[in-house]
C-alpha atoms as a PDB file:
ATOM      1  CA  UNK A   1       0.000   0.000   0.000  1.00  0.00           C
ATOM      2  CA  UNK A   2       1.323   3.942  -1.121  1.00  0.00           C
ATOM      3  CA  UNK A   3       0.491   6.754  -0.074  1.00  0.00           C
ATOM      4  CA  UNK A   4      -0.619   9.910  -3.135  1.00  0.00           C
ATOM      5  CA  UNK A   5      -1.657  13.031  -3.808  1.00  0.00           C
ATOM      6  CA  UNK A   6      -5.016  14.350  -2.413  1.00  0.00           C
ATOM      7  CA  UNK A   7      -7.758  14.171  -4.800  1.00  0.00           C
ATOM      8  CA  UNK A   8     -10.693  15.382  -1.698  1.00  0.00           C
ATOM      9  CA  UNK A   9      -9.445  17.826   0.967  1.00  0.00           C
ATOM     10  CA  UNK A  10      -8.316  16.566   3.822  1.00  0.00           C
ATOM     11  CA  UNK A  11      -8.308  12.791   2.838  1.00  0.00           C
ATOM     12  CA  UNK A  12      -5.251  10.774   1.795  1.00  0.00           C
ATOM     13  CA  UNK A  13      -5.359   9.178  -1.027  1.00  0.00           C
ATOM     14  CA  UNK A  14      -3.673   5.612  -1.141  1.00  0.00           C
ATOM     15  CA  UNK A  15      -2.941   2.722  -3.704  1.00  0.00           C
ATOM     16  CA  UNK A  16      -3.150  -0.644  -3.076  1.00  0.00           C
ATOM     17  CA  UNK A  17      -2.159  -4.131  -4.846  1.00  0.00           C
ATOM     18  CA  UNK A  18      -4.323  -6.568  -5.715  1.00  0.00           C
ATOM     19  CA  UNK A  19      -2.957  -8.749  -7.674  1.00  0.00           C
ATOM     20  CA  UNK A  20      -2.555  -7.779 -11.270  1.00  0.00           C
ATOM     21  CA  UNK A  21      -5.014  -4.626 -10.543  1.00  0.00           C
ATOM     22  CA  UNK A  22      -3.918  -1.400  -8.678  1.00  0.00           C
ATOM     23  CA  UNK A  23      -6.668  -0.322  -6.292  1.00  0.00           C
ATOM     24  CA  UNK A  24      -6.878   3.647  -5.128  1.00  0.00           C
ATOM     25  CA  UNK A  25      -9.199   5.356  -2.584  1.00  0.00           C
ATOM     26  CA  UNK A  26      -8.817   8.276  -0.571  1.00  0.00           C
ATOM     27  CA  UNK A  27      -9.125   7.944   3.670  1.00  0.00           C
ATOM     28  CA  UNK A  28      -9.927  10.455   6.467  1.00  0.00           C
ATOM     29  CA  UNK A  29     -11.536  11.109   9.347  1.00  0.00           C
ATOM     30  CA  UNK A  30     -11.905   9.505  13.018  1.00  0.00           C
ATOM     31  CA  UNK A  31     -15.012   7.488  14.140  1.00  0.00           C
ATOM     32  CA  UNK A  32     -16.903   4.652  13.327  1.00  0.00           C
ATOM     33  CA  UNK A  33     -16.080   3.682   9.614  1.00  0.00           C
ATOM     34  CA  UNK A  34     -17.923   5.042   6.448  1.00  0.00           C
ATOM     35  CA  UNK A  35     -17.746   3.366   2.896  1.00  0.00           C
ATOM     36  CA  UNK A  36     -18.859   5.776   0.351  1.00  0.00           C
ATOM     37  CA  UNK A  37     -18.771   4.136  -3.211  1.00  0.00           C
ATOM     38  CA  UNK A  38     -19.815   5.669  -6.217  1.00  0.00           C
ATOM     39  CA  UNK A  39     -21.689   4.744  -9.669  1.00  0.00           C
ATOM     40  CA  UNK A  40     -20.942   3.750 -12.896  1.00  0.00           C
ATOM     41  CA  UNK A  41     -18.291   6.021 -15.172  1.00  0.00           C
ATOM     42  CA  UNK A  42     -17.667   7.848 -11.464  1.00  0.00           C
ATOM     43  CA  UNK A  43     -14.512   8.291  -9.325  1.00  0.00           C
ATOM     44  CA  UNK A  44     -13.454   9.556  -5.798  1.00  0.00           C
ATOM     45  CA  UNK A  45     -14.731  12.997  -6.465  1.00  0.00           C
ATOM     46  CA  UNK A  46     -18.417  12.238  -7.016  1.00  0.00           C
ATOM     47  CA  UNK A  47     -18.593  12.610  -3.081  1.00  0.00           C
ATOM     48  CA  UNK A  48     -16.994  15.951  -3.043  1.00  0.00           C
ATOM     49  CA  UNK A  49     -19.397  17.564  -1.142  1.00  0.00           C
ATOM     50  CA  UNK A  50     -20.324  14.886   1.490  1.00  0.00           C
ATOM     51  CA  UNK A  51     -17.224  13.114   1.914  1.00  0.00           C
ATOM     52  CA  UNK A  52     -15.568  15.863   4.050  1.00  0.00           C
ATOM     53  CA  UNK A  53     -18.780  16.943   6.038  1.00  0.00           C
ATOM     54  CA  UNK A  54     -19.254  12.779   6.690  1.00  0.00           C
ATOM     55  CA  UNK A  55     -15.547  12.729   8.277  1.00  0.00           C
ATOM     56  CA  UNK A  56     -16.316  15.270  11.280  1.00  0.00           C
ATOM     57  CA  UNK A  57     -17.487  11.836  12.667  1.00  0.00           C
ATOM     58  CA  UNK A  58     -16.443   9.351  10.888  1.00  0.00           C
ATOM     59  CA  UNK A  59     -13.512   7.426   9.206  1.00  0.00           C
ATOM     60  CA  UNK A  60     -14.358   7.388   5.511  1.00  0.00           C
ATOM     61  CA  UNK A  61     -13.569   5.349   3.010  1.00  0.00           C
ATOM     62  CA  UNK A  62     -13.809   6.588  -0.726  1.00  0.00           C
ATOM     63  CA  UNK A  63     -12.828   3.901  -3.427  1.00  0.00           C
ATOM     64  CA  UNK A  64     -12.362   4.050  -6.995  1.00  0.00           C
ATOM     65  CA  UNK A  65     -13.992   1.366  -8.430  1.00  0.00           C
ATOM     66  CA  UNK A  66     -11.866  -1.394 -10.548  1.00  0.00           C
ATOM     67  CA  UNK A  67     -11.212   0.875 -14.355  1.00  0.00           C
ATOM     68  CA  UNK A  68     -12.454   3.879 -12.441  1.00  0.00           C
ATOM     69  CA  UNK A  69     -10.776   7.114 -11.804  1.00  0.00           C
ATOM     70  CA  UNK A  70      -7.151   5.529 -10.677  1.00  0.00           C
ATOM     71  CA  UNK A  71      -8.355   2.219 -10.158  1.00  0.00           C
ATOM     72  CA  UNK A  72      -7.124  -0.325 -13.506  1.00  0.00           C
ATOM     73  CA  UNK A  73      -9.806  -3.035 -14.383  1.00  0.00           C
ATOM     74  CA  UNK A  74      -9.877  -6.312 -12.851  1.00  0.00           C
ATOM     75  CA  UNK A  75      -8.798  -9.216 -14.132  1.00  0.00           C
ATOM     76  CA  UNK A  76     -12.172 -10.526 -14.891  1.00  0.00           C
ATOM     77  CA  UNK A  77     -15.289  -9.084 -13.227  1.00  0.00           C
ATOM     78  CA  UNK A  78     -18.144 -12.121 -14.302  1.00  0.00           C
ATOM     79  CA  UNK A  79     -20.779  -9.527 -12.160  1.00  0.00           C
ATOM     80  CA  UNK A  80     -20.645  -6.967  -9.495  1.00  0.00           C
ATOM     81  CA  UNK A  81     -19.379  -9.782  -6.984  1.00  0.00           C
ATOM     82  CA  UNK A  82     -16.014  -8.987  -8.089  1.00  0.00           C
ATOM     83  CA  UNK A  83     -16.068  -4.874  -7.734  1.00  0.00           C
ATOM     84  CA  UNK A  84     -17.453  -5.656  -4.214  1.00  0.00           C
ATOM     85  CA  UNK A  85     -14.578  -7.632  -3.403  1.00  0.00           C
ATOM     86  CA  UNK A  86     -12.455  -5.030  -4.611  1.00  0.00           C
ATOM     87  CA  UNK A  87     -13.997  -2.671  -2.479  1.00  0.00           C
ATOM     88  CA  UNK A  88     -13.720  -5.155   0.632  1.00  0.00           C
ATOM     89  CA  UNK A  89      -9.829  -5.451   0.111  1.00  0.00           C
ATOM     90  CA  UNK A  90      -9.336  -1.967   0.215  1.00  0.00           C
ATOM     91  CA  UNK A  91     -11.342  -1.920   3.236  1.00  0.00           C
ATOM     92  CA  UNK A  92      -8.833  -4.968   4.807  1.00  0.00           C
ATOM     93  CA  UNK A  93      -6.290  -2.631   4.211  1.00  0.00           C
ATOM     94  CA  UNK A  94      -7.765  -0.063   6.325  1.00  0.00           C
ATOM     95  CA  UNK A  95      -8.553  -2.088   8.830  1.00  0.00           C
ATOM     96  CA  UNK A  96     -12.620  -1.338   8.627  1.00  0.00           C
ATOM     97  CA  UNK A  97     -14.443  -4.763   9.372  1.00  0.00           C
ATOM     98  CA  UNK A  98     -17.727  -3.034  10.352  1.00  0.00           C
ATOM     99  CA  UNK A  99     -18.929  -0.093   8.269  1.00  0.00           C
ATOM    100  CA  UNK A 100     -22.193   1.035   7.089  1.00  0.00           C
ATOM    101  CA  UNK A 101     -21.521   1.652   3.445  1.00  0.00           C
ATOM    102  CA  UNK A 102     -23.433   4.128   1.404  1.00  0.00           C
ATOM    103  CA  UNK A 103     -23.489   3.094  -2.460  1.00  0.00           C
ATOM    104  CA  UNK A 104     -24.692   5.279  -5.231  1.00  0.00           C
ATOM    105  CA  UNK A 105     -26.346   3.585  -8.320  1.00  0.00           C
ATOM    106  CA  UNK A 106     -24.221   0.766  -9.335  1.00  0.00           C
ATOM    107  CA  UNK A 107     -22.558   1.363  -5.987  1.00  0.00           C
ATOM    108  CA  UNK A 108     -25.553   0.683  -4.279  1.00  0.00           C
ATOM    109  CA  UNK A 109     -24.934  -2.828  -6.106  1.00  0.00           C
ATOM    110  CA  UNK A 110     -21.527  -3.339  -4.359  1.00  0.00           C
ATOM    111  CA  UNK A 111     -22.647  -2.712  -1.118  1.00  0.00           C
ATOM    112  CA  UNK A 112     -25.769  -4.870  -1.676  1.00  0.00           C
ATOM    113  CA  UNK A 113     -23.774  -7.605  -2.924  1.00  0.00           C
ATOM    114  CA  UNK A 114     -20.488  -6.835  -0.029  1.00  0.00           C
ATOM    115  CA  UNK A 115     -24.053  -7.000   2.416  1.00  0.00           C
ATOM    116  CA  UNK A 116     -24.690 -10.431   1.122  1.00  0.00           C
ATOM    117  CA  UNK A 117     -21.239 -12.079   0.854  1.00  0.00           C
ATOM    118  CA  UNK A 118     -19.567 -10.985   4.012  1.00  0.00           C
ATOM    119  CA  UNK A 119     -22.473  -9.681   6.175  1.00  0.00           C
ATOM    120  CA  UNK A 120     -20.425  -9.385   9.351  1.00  0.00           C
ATOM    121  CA  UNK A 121     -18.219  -6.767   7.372  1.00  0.00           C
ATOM    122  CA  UNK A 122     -21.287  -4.688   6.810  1.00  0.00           C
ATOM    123  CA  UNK A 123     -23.617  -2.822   9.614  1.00  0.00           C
ATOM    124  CA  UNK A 124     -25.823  -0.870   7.518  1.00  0.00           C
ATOM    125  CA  UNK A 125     -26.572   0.234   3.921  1.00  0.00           C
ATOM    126  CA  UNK A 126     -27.931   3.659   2.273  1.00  0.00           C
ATOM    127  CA  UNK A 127     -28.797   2.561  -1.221  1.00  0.00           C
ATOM    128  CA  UNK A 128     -28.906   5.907  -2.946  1.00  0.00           C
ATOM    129  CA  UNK A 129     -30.641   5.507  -6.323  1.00  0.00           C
ATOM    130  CA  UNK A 130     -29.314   2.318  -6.383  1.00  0.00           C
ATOM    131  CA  UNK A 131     -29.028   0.498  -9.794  1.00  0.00           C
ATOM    132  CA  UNK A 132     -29.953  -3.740  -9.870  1.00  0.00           C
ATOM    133  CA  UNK A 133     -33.135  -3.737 -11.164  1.00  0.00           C
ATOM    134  CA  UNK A 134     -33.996  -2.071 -14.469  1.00  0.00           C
ATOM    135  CA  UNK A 135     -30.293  -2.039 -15.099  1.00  0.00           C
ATOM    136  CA  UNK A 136     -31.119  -5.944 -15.975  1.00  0.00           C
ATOM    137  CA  UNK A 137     -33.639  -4.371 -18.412  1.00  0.00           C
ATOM    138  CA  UNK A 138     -32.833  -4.924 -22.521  1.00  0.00           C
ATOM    139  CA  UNK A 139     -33.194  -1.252 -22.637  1.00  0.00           C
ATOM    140  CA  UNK A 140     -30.579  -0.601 -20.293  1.00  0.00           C
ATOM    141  CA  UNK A 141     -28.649  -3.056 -21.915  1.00  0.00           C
ATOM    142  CA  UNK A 142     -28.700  -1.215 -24.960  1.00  0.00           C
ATOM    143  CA  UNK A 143     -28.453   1.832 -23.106  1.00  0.00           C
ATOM    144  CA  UNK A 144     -25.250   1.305 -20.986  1.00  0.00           C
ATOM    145  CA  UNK A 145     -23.095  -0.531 -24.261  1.00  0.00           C
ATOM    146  CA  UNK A 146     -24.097   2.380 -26.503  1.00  0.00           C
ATOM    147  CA  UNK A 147     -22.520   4.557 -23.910  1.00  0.00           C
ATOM    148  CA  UNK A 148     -19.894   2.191 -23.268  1.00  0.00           C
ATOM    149  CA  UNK A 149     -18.936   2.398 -26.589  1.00  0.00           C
ATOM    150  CA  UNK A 150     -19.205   6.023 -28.060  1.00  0.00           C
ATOM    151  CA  UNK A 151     -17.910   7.301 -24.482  1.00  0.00           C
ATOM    152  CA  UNK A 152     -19.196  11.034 -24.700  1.00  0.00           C
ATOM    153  CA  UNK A 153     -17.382  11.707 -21.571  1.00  0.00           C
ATOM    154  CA  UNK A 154     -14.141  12.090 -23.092  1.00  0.00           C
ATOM    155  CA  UNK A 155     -15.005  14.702 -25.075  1.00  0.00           C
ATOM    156  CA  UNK A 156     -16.470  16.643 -22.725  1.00  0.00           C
ATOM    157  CA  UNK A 157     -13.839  15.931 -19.803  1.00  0.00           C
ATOM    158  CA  UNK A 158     -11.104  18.476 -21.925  1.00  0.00           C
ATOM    159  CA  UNK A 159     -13.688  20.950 -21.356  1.00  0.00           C
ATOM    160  CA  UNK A 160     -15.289  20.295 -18.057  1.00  0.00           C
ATOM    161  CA  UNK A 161     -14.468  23.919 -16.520  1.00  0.00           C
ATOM    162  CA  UNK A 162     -16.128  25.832 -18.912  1.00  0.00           C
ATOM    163  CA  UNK A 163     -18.781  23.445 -19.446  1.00  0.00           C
ATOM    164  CA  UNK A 164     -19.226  23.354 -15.037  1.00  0.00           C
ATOM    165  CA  UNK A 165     -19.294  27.369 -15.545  1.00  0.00           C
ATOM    166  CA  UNK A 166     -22.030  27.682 -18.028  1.00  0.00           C
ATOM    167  CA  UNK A 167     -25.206  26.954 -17.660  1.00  0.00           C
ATOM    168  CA  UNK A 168     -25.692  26.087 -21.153  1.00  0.00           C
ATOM    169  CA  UNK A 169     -22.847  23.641 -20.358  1.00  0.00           C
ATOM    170  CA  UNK A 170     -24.746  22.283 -17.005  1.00  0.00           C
ATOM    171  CA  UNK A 171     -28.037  21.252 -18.776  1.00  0.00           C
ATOM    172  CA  UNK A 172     -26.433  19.985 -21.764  1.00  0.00           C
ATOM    173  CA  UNK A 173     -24.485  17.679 -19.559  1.00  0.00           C
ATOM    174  CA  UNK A 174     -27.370  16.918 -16.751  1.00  0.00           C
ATOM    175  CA  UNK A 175     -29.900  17.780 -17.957  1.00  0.00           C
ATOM    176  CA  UNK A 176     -33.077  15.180 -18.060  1.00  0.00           C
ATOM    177  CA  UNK A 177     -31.055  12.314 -16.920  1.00  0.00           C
ATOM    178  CA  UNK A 178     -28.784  13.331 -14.197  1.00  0.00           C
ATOM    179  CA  UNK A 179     -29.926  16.500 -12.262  1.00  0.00           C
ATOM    180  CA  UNK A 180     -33.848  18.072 -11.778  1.00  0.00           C
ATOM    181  CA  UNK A 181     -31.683  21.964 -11.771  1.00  0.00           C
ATOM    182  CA  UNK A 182     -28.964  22.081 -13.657  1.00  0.00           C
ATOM    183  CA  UNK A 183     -28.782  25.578 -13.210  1.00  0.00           C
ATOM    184  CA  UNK A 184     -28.576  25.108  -9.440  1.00  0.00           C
ATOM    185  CA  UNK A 185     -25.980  22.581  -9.786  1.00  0.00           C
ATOM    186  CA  UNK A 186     -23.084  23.998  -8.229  1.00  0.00           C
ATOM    187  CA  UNK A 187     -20.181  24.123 -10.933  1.00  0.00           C
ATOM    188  CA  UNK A 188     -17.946  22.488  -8.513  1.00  0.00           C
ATOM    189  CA  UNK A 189     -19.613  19.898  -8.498  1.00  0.00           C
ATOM    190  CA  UNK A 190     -20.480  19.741 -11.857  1.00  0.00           C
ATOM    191  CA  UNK A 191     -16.576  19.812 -12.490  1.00  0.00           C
ATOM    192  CA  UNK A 192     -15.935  16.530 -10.233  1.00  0.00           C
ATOM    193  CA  UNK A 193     -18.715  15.088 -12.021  1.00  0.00           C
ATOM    194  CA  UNK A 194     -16.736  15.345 -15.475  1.00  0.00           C
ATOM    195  CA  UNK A 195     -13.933  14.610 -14.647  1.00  0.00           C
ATOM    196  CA  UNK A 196     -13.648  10.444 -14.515  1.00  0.00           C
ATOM    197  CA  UNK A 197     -13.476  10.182 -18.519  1.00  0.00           C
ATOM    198  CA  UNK A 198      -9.663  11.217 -18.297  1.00  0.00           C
ATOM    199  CA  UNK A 199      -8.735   9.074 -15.923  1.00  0.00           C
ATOM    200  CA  UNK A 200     -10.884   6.238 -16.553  1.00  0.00           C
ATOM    201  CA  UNK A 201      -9.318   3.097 -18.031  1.00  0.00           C
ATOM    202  CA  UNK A 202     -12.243   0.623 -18.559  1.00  0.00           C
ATOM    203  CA  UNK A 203     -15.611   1.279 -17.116  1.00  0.00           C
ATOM    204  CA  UNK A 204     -16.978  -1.112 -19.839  1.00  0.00           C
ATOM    205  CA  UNK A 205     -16.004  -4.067 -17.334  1.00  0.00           C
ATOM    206  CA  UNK A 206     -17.676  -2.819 -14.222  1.00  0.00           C
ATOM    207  CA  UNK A 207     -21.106  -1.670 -17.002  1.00  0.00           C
ATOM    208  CA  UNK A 208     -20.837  -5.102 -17.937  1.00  0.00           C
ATOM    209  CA  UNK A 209     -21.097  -6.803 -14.422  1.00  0.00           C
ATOM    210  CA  UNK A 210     -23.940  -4.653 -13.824  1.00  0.00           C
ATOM    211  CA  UNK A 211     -26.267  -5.699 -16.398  1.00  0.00           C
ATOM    212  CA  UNK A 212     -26.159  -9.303 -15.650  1.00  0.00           C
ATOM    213  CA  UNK A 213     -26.524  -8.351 -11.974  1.00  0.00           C
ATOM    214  CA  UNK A 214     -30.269  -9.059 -10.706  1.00  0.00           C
ATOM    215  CA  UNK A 215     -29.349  -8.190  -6.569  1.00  0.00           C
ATOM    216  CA  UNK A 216     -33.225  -9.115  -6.003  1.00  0.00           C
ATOM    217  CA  UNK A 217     -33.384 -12.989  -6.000  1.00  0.00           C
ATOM    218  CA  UNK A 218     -31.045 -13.204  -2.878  1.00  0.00           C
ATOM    219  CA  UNK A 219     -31.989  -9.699  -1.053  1.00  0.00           C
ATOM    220  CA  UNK A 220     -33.501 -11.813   1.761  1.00  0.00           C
ATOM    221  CA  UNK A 221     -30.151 -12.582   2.059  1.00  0.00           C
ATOM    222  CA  UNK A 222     -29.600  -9.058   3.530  1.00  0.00           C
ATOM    223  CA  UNK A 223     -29.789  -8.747   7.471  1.00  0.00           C
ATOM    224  CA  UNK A 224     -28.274  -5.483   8.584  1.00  0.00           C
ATOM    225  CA  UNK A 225     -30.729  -2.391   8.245  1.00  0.00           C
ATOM    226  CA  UNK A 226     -31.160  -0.355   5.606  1.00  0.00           C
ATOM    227  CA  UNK A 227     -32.518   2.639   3.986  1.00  0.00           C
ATOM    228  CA  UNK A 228     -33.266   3.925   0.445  1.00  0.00           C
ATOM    229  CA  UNK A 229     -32.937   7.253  -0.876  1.00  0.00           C
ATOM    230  CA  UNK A 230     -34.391   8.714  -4.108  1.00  0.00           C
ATOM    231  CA  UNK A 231     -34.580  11.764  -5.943  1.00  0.00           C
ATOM    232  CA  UNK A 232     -38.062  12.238  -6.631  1.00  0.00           C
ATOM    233  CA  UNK A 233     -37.372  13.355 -10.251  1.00  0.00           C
ATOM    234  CA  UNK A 234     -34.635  10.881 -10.898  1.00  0.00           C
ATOM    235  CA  UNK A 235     -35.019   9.685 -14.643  1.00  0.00           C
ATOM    236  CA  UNK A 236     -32.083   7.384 -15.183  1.00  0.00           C
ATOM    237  CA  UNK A 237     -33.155   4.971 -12.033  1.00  0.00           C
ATOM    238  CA  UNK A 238     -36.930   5.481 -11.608  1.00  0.00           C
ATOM    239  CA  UNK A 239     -38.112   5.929  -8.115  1.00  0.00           C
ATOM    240  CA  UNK A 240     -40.327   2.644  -8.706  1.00  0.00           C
ATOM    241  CA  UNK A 241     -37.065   0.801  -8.354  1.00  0.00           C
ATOM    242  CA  UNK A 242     -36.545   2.731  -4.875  1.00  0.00           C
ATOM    243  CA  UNK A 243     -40.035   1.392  -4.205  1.00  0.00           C
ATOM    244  CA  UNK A 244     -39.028  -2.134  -4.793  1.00  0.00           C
ATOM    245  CA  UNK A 245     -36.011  -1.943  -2.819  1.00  0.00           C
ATOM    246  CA  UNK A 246     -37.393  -0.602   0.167  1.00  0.00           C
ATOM    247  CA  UNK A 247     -40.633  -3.521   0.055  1.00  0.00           C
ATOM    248  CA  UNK A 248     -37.943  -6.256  -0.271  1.00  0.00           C
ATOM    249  CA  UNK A 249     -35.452  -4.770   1.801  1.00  0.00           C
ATOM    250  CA  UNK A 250     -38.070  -3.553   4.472  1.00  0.00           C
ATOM    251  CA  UNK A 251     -36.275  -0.584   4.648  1.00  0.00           C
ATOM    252  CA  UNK A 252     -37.610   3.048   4.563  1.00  0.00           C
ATOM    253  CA  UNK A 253     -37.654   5.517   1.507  1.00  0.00           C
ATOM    254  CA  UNK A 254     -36.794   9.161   2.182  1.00  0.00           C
ATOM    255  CA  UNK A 255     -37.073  11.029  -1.432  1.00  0.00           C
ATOM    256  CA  UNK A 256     -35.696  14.348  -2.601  1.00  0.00           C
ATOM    257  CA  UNK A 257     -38.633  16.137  -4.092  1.00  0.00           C
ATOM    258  CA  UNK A 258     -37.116  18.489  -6.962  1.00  0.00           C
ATOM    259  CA  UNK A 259     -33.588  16.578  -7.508  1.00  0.00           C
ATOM    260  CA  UNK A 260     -32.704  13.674 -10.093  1.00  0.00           C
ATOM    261  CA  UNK A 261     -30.216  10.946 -10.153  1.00  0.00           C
ATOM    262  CA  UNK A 262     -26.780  12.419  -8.750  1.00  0.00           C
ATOM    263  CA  UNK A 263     -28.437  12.915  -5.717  1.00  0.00           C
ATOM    264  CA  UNK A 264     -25.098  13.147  -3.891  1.00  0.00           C
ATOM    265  CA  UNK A 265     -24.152  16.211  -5.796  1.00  0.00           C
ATOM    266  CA  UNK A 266     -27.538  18.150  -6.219  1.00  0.00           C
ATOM    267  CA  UNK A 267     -28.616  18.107  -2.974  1.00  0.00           C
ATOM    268  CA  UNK A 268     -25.836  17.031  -0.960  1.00  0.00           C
ATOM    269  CA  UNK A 269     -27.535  18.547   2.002  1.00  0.00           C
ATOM    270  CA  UNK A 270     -30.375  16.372   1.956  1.00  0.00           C
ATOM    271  CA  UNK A 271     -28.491  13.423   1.535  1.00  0.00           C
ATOM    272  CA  UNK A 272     -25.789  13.958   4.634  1.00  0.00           C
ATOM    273  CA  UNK A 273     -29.220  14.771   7.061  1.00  0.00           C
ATOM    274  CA  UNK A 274     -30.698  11.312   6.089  1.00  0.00           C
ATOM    275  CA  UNK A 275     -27.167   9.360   6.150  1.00  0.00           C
ATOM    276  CA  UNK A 276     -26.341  11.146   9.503  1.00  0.00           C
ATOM    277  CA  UNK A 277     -30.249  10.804  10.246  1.00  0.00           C
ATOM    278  CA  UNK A 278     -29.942   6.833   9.882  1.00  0.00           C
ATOM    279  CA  UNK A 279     -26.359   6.043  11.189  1.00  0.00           C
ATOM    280  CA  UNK A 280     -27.837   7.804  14.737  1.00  0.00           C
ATOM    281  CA  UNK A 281     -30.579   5.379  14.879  1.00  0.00           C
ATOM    282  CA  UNK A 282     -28.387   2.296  14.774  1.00  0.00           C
END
């Protein structure tokens, strides 16, 4: 394990290796452990806004997933098993056996499928717009390998200031499918939003996994508590899938009226009350 450069403010950010795959996440904080791991195409910075506010209490742990961000691809990744391994490794070397991990769309995936396979590693889950069920779909099939293969990312990510500065930039980029209010997005955000495509080496793997990835068949499986949290306008992952969850998972729904899918980022607010709100109550 090595120690880099800081990629979130006050966290260190630290390599580790796997085998044949070089894992990085970023660390910080003091308290009971945190795992905070983001969606598909995202990287470290996705939880720019909550990852600093979350470690006034807490040590958290911010991965890049396997071909995300710093992170290089797996050897093989059959389904999201593998990522969620990769995640619990980097945990091992941090010493956190006992976290409550808080995964965002296909994140919310890993921790479902960490939850399963090693329960006694996980205390509680906050499934934020979690992906699993229509990302099975044949539409999102054909959704995620058209993106997976014309990669409009990259030719944005060159660009990303301006295109965070303007709101003409904003809604192009977020708008419909990833924020309610682009224009209220705040362009710093927007920024760490944009930037994975340069650094990414093969999300393709991990987009992969997650399409032949149906968590539902063994979420009875899942024994810690939970809760779900939606945007209320999310298009990409429709709140009927946060309705789902929640019946299977018996777990409450909080929603986010007026915000879409990157929940984390528009209304980061909202989402450190209800993670703070339901780490109290365990």
């Amino acid at each position: 394990m090595t120690d880099c450069k800081h990629r979130l403010e006050g966290f260190e950010e630290r390599e580790l290796a796997d085998g044949a795959t070089r894992l990085v996440y970023a660390v910080g904080g003091d308290g009971p452990p945190l795992v905070l791991v983001h969606g598909l195409g995202g990287t470290i910075e996705n939880w720019l806004l909550l990852a600093r506010p979350l470690a006034e209490r807490h040590r958290v742990l911010v991965p890049d997933l396997p071909g995300h961000g710093g992170s290089t691809p797996l050897p093989e990744a059959r389904d999201v098993d593998a990522l969620a391994d990769a995640v619990l490794a980097m945990a091992d070397a941090e010493d956190i056996r006992h976290a409550v991990w808080v995964g965002h769309s296909l994140g919310g995936v890993v921790a479902l499928r960490a939850a399963v396979r090693r329960p006694e590693r996980v205390r509680g889950l906050v499934l934020a717009a979690s992906a699993g069920i229509g990302s099975t779909s044949r539409a999102a099939q054909v959704t995620l390998t058209l993106l997976g293969a014309t990669k409009p990312g990259r030719l944005i990510a060159p660009h990303r200031q301006a295109w965070s500065r303007s709101r003409l930039g904003r809604r192009t980029a977020f708008g419909w499918w990833g924020v309610a209010d682009p224009d209220g997005l705040q362009p710093e955000m927007a920024e760490a939003f944009l930037v994975g495509p340069l650094r990414h080496t093969n999300t393709n793997q991990a987009g992969r996994a997650l399409i032949v990835t149906d968590p539902r068949p063994e979420l009875d499986r899942v024994t810690c508590p939970c809760i779900c949290l939606w945007g209320a306008s999310d298009h990409w992952v429709r709140l009927e899938d946060g309705m789902e969850y929640a019946r299977r998972l018996r777990a409450p729904l909080r929603t986010i009226a007026g915000c879409g899918h990157l929940l984390i980022g528009e209304r980061p607010d909202a989402c450190l009350a209800a993670i703070r709100d339901f780490v109290d109550c365990l």
